[in-house]
Protein backbone atom coordinates (compact mmCIF):
# COMPACT_ATOMS: atom_id res chain seq x y z
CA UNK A 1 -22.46 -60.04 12.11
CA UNK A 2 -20.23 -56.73 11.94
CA UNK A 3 -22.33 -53.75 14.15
CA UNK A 4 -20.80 -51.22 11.37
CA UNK A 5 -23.24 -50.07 8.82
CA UNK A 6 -22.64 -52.01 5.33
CA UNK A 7 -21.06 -49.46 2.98
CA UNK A 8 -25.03 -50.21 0.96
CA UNK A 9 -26.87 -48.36 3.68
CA UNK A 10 -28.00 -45.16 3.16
CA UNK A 11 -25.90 -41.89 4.84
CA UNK A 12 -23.18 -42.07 7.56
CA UNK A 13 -24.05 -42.90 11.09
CA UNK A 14 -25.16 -39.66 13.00
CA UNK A 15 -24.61 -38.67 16.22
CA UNK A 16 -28.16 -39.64 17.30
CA UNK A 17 -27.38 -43.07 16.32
CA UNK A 18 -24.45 -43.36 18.21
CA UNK A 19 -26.68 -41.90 21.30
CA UNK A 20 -29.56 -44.60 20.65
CA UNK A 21 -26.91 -47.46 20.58
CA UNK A 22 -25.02 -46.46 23.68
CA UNK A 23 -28.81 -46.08 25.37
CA UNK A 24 -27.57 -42.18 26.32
CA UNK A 25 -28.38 -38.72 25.25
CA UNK A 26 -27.07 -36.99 22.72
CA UNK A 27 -26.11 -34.16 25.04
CA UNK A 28 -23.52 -36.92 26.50
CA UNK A 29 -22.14 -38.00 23.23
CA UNK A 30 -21.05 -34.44 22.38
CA UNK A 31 -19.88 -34.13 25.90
CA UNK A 32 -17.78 -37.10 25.48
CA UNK A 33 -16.05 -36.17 21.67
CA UNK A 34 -15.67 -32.41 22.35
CA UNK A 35 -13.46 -33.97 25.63
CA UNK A 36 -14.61 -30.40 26.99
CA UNK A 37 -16.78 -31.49 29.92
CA UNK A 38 -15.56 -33.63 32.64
CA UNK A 39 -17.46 -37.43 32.43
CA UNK A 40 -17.11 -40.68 33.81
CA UNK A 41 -14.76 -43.33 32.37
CA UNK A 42 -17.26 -45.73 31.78
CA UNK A 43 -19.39 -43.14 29.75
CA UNK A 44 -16.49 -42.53 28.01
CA UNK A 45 -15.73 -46.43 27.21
CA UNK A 46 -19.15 -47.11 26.18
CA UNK A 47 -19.52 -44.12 23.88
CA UNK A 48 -16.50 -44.65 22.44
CA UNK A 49 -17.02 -48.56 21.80
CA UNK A 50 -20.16 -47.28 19.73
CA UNK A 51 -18.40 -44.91 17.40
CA UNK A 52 -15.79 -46.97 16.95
CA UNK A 53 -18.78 -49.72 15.92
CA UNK A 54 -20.41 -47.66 13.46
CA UNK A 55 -17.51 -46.08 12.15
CA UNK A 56 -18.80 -42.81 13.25
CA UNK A 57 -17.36 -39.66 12.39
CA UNK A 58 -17.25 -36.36 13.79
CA UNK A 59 -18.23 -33.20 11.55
CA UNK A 60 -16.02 -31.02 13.09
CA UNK A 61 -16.45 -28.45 10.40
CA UNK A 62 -19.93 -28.09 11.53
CA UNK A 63 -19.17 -27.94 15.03
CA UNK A 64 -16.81 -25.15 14.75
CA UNK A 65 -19.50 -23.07 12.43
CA UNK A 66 -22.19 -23.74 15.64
CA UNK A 67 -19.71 -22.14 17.77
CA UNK A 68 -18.50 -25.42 19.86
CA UNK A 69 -14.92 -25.61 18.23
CA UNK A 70 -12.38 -23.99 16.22
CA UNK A 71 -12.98 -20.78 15.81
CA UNK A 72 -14.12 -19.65 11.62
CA UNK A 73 -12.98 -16.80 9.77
CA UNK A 74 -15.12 -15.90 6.44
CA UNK A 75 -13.31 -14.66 3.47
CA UNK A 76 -15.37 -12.41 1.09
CA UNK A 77 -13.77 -11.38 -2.01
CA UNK A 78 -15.31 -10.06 -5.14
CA UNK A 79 -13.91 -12.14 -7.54
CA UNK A 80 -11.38 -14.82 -6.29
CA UNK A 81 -8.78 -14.38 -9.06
CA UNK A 82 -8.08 -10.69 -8.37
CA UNK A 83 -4.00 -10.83 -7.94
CA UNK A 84 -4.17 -8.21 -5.44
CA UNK A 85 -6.78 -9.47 -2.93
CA UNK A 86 -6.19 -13.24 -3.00
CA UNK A 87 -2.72 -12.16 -1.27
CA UNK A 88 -4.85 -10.93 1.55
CA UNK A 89 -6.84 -13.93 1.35
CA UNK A 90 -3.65 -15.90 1.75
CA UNK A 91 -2.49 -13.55 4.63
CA UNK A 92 -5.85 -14.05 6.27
CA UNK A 93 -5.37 -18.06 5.61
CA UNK A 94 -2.19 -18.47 7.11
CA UNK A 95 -2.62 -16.30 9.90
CA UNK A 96 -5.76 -18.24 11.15
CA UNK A 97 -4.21 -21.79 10.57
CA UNK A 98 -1.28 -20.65 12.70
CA UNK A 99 -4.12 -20.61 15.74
CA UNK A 100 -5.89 -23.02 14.67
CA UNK A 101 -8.80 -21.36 13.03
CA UNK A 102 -10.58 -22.63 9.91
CA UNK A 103 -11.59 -20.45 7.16
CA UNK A 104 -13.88 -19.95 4.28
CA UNK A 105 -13.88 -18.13 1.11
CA UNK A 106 -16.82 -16.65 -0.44
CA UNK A 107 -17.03 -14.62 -3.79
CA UNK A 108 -19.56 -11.59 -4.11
CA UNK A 109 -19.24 -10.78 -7.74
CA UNK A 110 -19.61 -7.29 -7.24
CA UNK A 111 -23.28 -8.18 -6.43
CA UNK A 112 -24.72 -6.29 -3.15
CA UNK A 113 -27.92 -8.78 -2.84
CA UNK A 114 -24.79 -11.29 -3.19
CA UNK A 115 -22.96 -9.92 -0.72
CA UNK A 116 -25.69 -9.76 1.95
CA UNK A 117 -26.52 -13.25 1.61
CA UNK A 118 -23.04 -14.44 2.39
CA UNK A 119 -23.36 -12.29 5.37
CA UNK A 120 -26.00 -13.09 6.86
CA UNK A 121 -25.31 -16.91 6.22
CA UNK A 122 -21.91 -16.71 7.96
CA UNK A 123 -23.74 -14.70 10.64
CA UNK A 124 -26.10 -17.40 10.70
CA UNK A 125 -23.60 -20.38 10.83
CA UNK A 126 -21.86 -18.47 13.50
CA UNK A 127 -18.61 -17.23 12.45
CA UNK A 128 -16.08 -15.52 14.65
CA UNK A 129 -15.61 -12.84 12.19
CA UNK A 130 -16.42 -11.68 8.08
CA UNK A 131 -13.74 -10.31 6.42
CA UNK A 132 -14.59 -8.73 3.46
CA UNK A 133 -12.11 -7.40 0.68
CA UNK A 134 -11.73 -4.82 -2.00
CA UNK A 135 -12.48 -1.40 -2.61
CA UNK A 136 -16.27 -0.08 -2.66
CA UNK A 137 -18.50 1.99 -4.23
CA UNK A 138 -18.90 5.49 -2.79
CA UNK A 139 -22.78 5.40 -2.22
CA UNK A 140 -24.38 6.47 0.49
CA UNK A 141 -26.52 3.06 0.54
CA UNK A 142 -22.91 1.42 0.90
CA UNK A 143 -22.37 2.94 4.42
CA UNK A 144 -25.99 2.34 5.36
CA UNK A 145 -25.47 -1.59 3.99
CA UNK A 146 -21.90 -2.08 6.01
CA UNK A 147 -23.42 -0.22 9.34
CA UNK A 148 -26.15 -2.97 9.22
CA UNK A 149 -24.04 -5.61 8.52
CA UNK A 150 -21.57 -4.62 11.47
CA UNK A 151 -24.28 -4.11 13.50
CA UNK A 152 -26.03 -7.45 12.94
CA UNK A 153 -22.66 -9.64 12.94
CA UNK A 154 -22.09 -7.59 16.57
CA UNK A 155 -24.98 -9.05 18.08
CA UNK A 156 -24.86 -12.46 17.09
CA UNK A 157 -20.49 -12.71 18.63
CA UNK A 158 -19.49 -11.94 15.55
CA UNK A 159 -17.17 -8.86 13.88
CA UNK A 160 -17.04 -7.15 10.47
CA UNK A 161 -13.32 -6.51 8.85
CA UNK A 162 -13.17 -4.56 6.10
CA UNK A 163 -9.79 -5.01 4.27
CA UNK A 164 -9.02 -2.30 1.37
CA UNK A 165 -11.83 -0.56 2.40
CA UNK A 166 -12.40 3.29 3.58
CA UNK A 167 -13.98 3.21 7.48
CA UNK A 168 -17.76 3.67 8.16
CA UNK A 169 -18.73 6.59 9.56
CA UNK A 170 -20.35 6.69 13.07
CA UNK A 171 -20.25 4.52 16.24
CA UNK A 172 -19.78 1.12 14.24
CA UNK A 173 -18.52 -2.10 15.40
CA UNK A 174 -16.38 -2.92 12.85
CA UNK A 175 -12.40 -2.86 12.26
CA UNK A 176 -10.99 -1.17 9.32
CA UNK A 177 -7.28 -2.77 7.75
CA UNK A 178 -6.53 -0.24 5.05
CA UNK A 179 -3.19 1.15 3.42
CA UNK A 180 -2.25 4.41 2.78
CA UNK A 181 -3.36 4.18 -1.12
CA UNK A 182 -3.18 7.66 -1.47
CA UNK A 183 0.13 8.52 -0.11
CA UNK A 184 1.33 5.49 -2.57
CA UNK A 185 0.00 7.62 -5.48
CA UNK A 186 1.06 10.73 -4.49
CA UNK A 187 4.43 8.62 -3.79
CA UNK A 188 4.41 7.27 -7.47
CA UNK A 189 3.29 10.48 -9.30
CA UNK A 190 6.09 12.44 -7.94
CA UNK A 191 8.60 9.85 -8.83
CA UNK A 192 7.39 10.57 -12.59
CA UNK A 193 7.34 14.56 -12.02
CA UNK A 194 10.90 14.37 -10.46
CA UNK A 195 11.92 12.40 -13.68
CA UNK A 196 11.06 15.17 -15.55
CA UNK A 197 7.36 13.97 -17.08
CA UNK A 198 4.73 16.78 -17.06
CA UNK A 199 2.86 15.05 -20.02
CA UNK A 200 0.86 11.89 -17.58
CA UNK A 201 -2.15 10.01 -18.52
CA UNK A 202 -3.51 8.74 -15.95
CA UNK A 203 -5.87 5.63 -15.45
CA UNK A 204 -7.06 5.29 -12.40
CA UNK A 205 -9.82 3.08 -12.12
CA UNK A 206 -13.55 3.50 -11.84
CA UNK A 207 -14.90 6.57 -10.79
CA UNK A 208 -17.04 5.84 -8.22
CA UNK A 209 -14.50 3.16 -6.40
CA UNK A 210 -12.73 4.45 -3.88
CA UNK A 211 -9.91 3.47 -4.52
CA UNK A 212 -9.87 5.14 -7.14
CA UNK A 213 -10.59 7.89 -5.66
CA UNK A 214 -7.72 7.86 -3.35
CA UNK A 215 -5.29 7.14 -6.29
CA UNK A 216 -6.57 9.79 -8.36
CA UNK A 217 -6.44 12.40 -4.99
CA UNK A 218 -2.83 11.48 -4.81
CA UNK A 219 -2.10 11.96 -8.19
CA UNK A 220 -3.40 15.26 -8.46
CA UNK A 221 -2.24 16.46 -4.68
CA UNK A 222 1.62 15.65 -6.58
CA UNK A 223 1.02 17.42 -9.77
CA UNK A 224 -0.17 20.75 -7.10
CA UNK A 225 3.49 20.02 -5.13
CA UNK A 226 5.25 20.39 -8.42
CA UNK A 227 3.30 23.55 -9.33
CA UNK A 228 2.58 21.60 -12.71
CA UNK A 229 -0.88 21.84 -13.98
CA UNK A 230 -3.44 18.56 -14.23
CA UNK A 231 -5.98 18.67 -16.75
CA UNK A 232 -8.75 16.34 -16.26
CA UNK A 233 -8.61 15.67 -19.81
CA UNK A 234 -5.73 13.10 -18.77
CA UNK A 235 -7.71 10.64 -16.71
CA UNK A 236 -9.33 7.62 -18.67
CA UNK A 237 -11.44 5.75 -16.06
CA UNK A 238 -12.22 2.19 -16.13
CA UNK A 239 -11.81 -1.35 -14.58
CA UNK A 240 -9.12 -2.88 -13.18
CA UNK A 241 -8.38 -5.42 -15.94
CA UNK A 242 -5.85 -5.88 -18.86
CA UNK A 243 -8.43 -4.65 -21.41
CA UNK A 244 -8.81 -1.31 -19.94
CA UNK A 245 -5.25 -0.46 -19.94
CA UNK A 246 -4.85 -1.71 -23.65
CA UNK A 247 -8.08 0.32 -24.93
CA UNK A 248 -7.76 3.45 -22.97
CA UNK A 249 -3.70 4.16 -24.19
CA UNK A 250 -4.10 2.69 -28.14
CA UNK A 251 -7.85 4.89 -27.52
CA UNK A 252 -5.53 8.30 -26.16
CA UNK A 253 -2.88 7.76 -28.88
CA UNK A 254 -5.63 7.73 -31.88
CA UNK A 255 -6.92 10.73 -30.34
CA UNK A 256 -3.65 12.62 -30.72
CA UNK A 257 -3.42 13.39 -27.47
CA UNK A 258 0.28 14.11 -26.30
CA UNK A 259 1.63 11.96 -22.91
CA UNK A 260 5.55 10.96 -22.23
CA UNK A 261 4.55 8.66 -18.90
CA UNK A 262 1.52 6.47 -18.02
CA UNK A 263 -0.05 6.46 -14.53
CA UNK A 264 -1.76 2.59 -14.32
CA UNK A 265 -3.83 2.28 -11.12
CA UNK A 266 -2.92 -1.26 -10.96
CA UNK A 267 -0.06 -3.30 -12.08
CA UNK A 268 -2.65 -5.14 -14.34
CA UNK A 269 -3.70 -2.23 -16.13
CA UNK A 270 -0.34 -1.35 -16.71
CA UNK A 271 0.77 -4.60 -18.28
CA UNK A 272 -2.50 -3.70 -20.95
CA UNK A 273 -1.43 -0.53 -21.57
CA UNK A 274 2.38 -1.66 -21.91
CA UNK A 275 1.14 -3.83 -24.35
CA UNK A 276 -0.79 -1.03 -26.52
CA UNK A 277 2.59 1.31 -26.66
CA UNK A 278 4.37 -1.90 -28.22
CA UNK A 279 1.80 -2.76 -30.72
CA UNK A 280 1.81 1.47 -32.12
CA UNK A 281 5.27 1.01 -31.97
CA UNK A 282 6.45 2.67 -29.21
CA UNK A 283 9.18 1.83 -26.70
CA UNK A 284 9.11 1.45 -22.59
CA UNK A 285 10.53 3.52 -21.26
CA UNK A 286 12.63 4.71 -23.77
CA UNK A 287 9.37 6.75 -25.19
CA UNK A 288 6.65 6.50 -22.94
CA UNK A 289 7.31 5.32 -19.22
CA UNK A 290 4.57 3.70 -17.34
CA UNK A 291 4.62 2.85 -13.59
CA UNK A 292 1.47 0.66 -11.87
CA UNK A 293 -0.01 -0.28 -8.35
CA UNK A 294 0.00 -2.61 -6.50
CA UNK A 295 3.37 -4.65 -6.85
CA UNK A 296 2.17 -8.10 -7.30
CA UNK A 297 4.45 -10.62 -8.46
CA UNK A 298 2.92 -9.99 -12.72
CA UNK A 299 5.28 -6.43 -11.97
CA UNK A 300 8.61 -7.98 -12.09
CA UNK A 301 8.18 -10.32 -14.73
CA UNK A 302 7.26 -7.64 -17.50
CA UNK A 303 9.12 -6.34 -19.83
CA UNK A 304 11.03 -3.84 -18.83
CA UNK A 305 10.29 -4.90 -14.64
CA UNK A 306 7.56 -2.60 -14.07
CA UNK A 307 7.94 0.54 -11.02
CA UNK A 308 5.25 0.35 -8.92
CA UNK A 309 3.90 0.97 -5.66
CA UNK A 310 3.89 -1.80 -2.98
CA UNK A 311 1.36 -2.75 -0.94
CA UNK A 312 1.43 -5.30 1.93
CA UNK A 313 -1.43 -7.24 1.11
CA UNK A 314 -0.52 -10.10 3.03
CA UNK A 315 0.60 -9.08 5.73
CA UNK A 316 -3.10 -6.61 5.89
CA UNK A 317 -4.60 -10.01 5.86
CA UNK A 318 -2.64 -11.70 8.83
CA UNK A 319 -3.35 -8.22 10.55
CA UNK A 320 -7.04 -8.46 10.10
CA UNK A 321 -7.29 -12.14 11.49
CA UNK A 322 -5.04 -10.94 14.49
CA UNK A 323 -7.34 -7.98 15.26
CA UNK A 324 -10.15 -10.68 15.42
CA UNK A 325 -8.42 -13.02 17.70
CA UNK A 326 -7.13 -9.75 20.08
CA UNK A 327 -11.26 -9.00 20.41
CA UNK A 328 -12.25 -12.77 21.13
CA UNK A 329 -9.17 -13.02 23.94
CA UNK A 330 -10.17 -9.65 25.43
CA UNK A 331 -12.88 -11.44 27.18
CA UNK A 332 -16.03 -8.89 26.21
CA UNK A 333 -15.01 -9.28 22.12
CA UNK A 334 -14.75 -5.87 22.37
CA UNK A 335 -11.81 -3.40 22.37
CA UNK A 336 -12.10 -1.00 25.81
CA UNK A 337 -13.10 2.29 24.29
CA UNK A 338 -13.41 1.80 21.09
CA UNK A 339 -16.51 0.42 18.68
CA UNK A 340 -14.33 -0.03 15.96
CA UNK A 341 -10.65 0.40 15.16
CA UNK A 342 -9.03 1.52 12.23
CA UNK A 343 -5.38 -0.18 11.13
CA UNK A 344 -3.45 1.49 7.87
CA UNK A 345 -0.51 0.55 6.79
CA UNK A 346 2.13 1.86 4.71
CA UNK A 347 3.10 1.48 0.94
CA UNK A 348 6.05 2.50 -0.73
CA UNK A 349 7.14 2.79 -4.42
CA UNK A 350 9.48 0.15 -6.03
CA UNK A 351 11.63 1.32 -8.22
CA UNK A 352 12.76 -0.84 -10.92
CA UNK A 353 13.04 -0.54 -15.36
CA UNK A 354 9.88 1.19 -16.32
CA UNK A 355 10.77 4.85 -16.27
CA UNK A 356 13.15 7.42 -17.62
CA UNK A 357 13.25 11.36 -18.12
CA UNK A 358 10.93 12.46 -21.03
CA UNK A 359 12.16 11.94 -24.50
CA UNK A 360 13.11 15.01 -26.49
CA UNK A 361 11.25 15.22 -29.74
CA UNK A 362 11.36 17.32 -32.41
């Protein structure tokens, strides 16, 4: 009769069994399949014979998480099919797989109680670090919520990355991956100044997100450069999403109010309020420009190619798994000098069919 377990028994064969079988402990079976610890050969032999016999099979998965493998990065995103920030994901991905790292992705859904409960789960589980992306909310409870988060991750060998995110405040231990988001407005709202547009709505995303925040600062820190007035009255806030951009431009044009170029905060938002010139019959950017954010790959296959500003988000994401892995081969997991470091990178407009000087009309 076969030793194997018949396919009709109940669960896989456990590393307890395999222990029991060979008559050792279970200490020496890990010893033996991590091949970490020296042993003798016929250990070796004999544990081997009995996982080959019961078809055993190692959950390395779970032996990373407890710390006693590959190394896990935790990816949390608030909603996975954000354009944007599953390029960091991907960066973040590919990045780890190159050292042989797993990784795991985790959606928030904007929810804090959400949010905390992935944390503390990968802090449980023992991940090497928590990357979490997106902009946030400019509450004080948010810096409070992050500080404890770093804090707690810290002293269980683990780091916070925040990715899109402003830095906390304080003596934190976590690393910041940002871009320069407001330079890349200020960037983008000149380029429609020095076109000749003085007329700009402007959408640039919730306000209380700060990124947001940063586009709007850049926006308006152009419009002082140029010496040309900005009149609140020409920012529509909202989400990031299609439906924004549509309702806030066909919303400004059945107001009456007057605008020759668009400022999207996002590419997305852009395509939506593309979309809302065409249907009230006006023409991009032969009567309204627009320009977006972001530069994901929806930009060049509009109609006109949309200008926009770039941002690296992959490459933010292969930067935040290599800040990880410089901490863990530093020895302490800490950088000399430092709690927490803060990495920006740079953005840059892209320059393609969406705008043109101001038409004239009578």
């Amino acid at each position: 009769m076969s030793q194997r377990k018949a396919a009709g028994d109940a669960g896989r064969s456990t590393i307890r069994d395999v222990a029991e079988r060979a008559g050792v402990s279970v200490a020496s079976v890990s010893r033996v399949l991590s091949g970490n610890y020296p042993v003798s050969e016929e250990l070796r032999r004999r544990v081997m014979k009995v996982v080959q016999d019961l078809d055993y099979v190692t959950n390395a998965h779970a032996r990373s998480l407890a710390g006693g493998g590959t190394p896990t990065v935790a990816i949390l995103i608030n909603n996975i099919t954000g354009a944007a920030f599953a390029h960091v994901a991907k960066g973040v991905e590919g990045a780890a797989t190159l050292r042989g790292w797993l990784s795991l992705v985790g959606t928030t859904g904007d929810d804090p109680e959400r949010e905390l409960a992935l944390v503390n789960l990968m802090r449980q589980q023992g991940v090497a670090a928590v990357v979490l992306l997106g902009g946030a909310y400019d509450y004080d409870e948010y810096q409070l919520r992050m500080a404890r988060f770093a804090r707690s991750l810290d002293a269980a060998g683990s780091h916070l990355v925040l990715v899109g995110r402003p830095p906390l405040e304080g003596d934190v231990p976590a690393t910041t991956v940002d871009y320069d988001n407001e330079g890349g407005a200020y960037a983008m709202a000149s380029h429609l100044l020095s076109a000749g547009h003085r007329k700009v709505l402007v959408l640039p995303g919730h306000a209380e997100l700060t990124t947001a925040q940063g586009r709007l600062r850049g926006a308006e820190r152009a419009f002082e450069a140029y010496g040309v007035p900005f009149g609140p009255g020409m920012v529509r806030h909202g989400p990031y999403d299609y439906e924004h951009g549509y309702e806030a431009v066909q919303d400004s044009l059945r107001a009456g109010l007057d605008f020759t170029a668009v400022l999207a905060g996002t590419d997305v938002v852009a395509a939506g309020a593309m979309q809302a010139l065409r249907a009230a019959g006006l023409r991009v950017p032969e009567d309204v420009s627009i320009v977006g954010y972001d530069d994901i790959p929806l930009a060049s296959q509009l109609t006109p190619q949309l200008t926009t500003v770039h941002v690296p988000y992959e490459e933010m994401g292969r930067v935040a798994l290599r800040a990880v892995a410089d901490r863990r081969e530093g020895g302490s997991g800490r950088r000399k000098g430092s709690d927490g470091d803060h990495l920006v990178l740079g953005t840059h407009v892209v320059v393609r069919n969406s705008v043109r000087p101001p038409a004239q009309r009578t």
